[in-house]
Protein backbone atom coordinates (compact mmCIF):
# COMPACT_ATOMS: atom_id res chain seq x y z
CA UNK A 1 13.48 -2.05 -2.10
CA UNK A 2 12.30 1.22 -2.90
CA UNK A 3 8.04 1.33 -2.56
CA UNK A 4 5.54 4.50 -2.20
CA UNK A 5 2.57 4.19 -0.13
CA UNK A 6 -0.01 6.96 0.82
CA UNK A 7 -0.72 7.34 4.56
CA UNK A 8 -3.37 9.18 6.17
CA UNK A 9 -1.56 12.78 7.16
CA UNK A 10 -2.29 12.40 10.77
CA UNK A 11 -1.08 8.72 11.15
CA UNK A 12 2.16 9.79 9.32
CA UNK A 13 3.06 12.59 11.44
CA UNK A 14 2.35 10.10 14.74
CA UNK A 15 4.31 7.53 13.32
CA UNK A 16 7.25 10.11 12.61
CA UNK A 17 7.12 11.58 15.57
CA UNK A 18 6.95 7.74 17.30
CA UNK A 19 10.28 6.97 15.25
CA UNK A 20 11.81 10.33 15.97
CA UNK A 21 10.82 9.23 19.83
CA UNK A 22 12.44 6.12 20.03
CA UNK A 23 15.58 7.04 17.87
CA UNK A 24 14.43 4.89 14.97
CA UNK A 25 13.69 6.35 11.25
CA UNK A 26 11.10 5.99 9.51
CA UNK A 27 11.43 3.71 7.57
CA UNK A 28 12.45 1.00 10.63
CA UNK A 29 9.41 1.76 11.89
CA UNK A 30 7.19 0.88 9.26
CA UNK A 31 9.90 -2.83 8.83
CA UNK A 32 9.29 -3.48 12.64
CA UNK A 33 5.70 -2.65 12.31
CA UNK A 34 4.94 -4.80 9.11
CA UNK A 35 6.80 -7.56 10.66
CA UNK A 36 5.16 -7.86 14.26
CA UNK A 37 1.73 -7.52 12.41
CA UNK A 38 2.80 -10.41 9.52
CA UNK A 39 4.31 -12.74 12.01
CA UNK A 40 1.08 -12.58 14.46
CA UNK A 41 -0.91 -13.25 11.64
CA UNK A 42 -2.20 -17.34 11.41
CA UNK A 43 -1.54 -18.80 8.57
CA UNK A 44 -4.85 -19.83 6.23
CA UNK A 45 -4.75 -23.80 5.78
CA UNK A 46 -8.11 -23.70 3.98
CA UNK A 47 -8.32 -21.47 1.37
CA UNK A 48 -11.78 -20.05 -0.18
CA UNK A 49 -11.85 -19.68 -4.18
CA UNK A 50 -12.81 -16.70 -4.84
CA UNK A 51 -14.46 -15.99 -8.19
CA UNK A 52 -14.25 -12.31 -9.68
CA UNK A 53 -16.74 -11.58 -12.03
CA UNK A 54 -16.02 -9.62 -14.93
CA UNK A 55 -18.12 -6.44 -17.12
CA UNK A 56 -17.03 -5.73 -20.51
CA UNK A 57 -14.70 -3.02 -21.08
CA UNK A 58 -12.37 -1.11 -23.49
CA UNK A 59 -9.38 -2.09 -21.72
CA UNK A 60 -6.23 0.11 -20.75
CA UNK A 61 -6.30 2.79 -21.84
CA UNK A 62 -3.39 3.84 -24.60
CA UNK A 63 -1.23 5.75 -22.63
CA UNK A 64 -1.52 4.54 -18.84
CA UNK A 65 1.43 3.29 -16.88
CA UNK A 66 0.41 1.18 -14.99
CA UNK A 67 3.72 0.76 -13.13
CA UNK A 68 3.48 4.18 -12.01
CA UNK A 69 0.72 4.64 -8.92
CA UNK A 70 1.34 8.94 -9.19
CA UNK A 71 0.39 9.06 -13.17
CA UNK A 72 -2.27 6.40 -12.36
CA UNK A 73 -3.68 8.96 -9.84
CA UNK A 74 -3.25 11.84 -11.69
CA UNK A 75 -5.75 10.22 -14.17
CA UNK A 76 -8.12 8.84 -12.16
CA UNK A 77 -8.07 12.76 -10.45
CA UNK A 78 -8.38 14.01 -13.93
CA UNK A 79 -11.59 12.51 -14.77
């Protein structure tokens, strides 16, 4: 699967330089790193509800894609 994600600048070049290190790319890095820190985690047998609360609003705006993180920055950098 095919995902962006934004990364601080510095932590990106020191993981790409990590991967470039240890003959890995980058994106196996990122796979092995996701895993070990999923895997450690315990799993929750005792869930909280959580209630959101909710303000009145005009909705989405006509326009937004809100598949689309880039144009969904773009507008919130717009404003």
């Amino acid at each position: 699967m095919r995902t962006t994600i934004q990364l601080d600048n510095h932590l990106h070049e020191m993981a790409r330089q990590y991967a470039l290190a240890s003959g890995r790319t980058f994106t196996a890095l990122i796979e092995e790193a996701l895993r070990e820190k999923l895997m450690a985690r315990p799993m929750q047998k005792n869930r909280i509800r959580v209630r959101l609360k909710t303000v009145q609003g005009q909705g989405i705006h006509r326009g937004v894609d809100l598949d689309s993180n880039a144009a969904l920055l773009d507008l919130m950098e717009a404003d």
